[in-house]
Protein backbone atom coordinates (compact mmCIF):
# COMPACT_ATOMS: atom_id res chain seq x y z
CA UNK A 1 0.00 0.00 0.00
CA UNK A 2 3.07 2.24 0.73
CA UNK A 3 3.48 2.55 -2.79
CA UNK A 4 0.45 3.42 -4.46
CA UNK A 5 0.10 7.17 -3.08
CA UNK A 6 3.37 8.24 -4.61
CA UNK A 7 3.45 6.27 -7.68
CA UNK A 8 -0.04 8.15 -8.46
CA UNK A 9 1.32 11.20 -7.23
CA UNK A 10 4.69 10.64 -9.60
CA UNK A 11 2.05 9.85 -12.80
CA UNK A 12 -0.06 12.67 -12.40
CA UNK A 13 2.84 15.40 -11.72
CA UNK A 14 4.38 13.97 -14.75
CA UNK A 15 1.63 14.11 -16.85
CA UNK A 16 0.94 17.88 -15.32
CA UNK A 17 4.13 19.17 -16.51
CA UNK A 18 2.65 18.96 -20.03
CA UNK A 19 -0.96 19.13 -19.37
CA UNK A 20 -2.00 21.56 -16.03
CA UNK A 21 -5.43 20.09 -16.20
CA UNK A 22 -3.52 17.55 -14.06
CA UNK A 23 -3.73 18.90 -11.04
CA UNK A 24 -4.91 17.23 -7.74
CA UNK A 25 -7.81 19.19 -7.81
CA UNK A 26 -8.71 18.61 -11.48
CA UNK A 27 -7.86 14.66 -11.55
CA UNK A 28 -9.79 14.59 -7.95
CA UNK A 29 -13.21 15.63 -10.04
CA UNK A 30 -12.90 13.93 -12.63
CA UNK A 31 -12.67 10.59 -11.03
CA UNK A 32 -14.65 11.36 -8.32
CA UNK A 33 -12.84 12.02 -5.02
CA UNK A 34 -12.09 15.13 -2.69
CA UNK A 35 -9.32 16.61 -3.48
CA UNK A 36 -7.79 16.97 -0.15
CA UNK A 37 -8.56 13.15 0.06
CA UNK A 38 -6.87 12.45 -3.03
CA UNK A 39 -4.25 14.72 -1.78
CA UNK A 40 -3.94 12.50 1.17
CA UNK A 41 -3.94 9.43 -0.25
CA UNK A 42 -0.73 10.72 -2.35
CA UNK A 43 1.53 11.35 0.77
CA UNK A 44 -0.09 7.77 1.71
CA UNK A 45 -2.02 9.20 4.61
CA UNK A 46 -4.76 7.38 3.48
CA UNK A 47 -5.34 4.06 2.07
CA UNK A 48 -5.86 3.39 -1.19
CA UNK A 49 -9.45 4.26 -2.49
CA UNK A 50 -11.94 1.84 -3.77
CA UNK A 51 -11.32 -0.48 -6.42
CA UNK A 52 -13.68 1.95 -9.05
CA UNK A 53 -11.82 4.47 -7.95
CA UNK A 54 -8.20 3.23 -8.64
CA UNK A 55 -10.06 2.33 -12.33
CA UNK A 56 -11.07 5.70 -12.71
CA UNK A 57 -7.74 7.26 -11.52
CA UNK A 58 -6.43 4.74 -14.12
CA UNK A 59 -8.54 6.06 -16.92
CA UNK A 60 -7.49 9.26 -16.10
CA UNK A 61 -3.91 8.84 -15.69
CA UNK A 62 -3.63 6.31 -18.75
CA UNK A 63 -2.61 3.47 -16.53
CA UNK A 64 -3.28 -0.13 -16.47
CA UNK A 65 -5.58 -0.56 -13.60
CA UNK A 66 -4.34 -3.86 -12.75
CA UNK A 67 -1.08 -2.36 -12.16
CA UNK A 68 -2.53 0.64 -9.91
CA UNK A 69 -4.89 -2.61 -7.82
CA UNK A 70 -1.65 -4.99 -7.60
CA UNK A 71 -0.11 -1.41 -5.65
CA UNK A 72 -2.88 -0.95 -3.94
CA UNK A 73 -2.66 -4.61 -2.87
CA UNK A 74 -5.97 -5.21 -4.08
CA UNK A 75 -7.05 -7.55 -6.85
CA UNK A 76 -10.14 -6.74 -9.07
CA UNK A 77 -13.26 -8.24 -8.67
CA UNK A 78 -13.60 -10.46 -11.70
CA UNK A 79 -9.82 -11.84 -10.81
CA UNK A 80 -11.42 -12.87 -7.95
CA UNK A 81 -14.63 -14.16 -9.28
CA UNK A 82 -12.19 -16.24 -11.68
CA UNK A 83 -9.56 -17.65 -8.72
CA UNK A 84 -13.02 -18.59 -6.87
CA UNK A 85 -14.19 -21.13 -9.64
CA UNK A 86 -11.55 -22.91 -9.35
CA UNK A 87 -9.41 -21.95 -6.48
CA UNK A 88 -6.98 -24.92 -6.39
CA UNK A 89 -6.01 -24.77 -9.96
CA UNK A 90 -5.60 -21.39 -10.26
CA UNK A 91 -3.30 -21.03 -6.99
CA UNK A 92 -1.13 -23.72 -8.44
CA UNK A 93 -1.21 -22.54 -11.50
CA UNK A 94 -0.08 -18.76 -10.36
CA UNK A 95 2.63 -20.57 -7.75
CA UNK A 96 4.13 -22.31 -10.80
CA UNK A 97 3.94 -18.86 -13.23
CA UNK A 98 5.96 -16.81 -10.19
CA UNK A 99 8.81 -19.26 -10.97
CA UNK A 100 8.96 -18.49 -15.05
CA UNK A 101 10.94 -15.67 -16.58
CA UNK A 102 8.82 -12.90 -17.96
CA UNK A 103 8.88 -14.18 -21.64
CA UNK A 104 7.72 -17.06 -20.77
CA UNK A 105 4.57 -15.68 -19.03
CA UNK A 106 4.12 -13.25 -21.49
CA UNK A 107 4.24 -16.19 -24.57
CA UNK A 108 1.97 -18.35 -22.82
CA UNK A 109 -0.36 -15.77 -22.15
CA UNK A 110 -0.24 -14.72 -26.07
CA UNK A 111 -0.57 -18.67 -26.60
CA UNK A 112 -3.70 -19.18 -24.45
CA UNK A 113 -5.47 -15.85 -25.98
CA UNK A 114 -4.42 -17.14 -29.53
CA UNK A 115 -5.67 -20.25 -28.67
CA UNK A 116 -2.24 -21.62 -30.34
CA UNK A 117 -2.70 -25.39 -27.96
């Protein structure tokens, strides 16, 4: 969680430098959050929002909201719902992944949406 306040914070001031519609009070309405909240939750005085809110942030900020979750140390709901159907495959399927190099994952998971089996 200690790392989700000041990654957003590092996106959005980032993004600000070439677009000032990014400040906290402007990205804070548009996705729906105080701004002093928002402004808390970037010096990580606050936990992370909701999980719609960490997808709106994401929209905003042109992030992948799985990315912005995993930091939050949340995982999204239909992750979840998946893991849930079949929770003993899936958790040894995920221990086994966390042991292959990055490629790999990354050609398996083009495999198994390419249905290439």
């Amino acid at each position: 969680m200690d790392q989700f306040g000041p990654y957003i914070r590092a996106v959005r001031e980032r993004l600000k430098e070439s677009d000032r519609s990014y400040s906290v009070r402007q990205v804070a309405v548009r996705v729906g959050l105080e701004p002093s909240y928002l402004s808390k939750i970037e010096r990580s005085e606050q936990p992370p929002p909701s999980e719609l809110k960490i997808r709106a942030l994401a929209r905003d900020l042109k992030e992948d909201p799985d990315v912005l979750l995993a930091l939050a140390g949340k995982v999204s709901r239909d992750l979840q719902e998946i893991i849930r159907k079949r929770p003993v495959l899936f958790g040894e399927l995920i221990r086994e992944l966390k042991r292959l190099p990055d490629q790999s994952v990354i050609r398996l998971a083009r495999e198994v949406r390419d249905g290439e089996w």
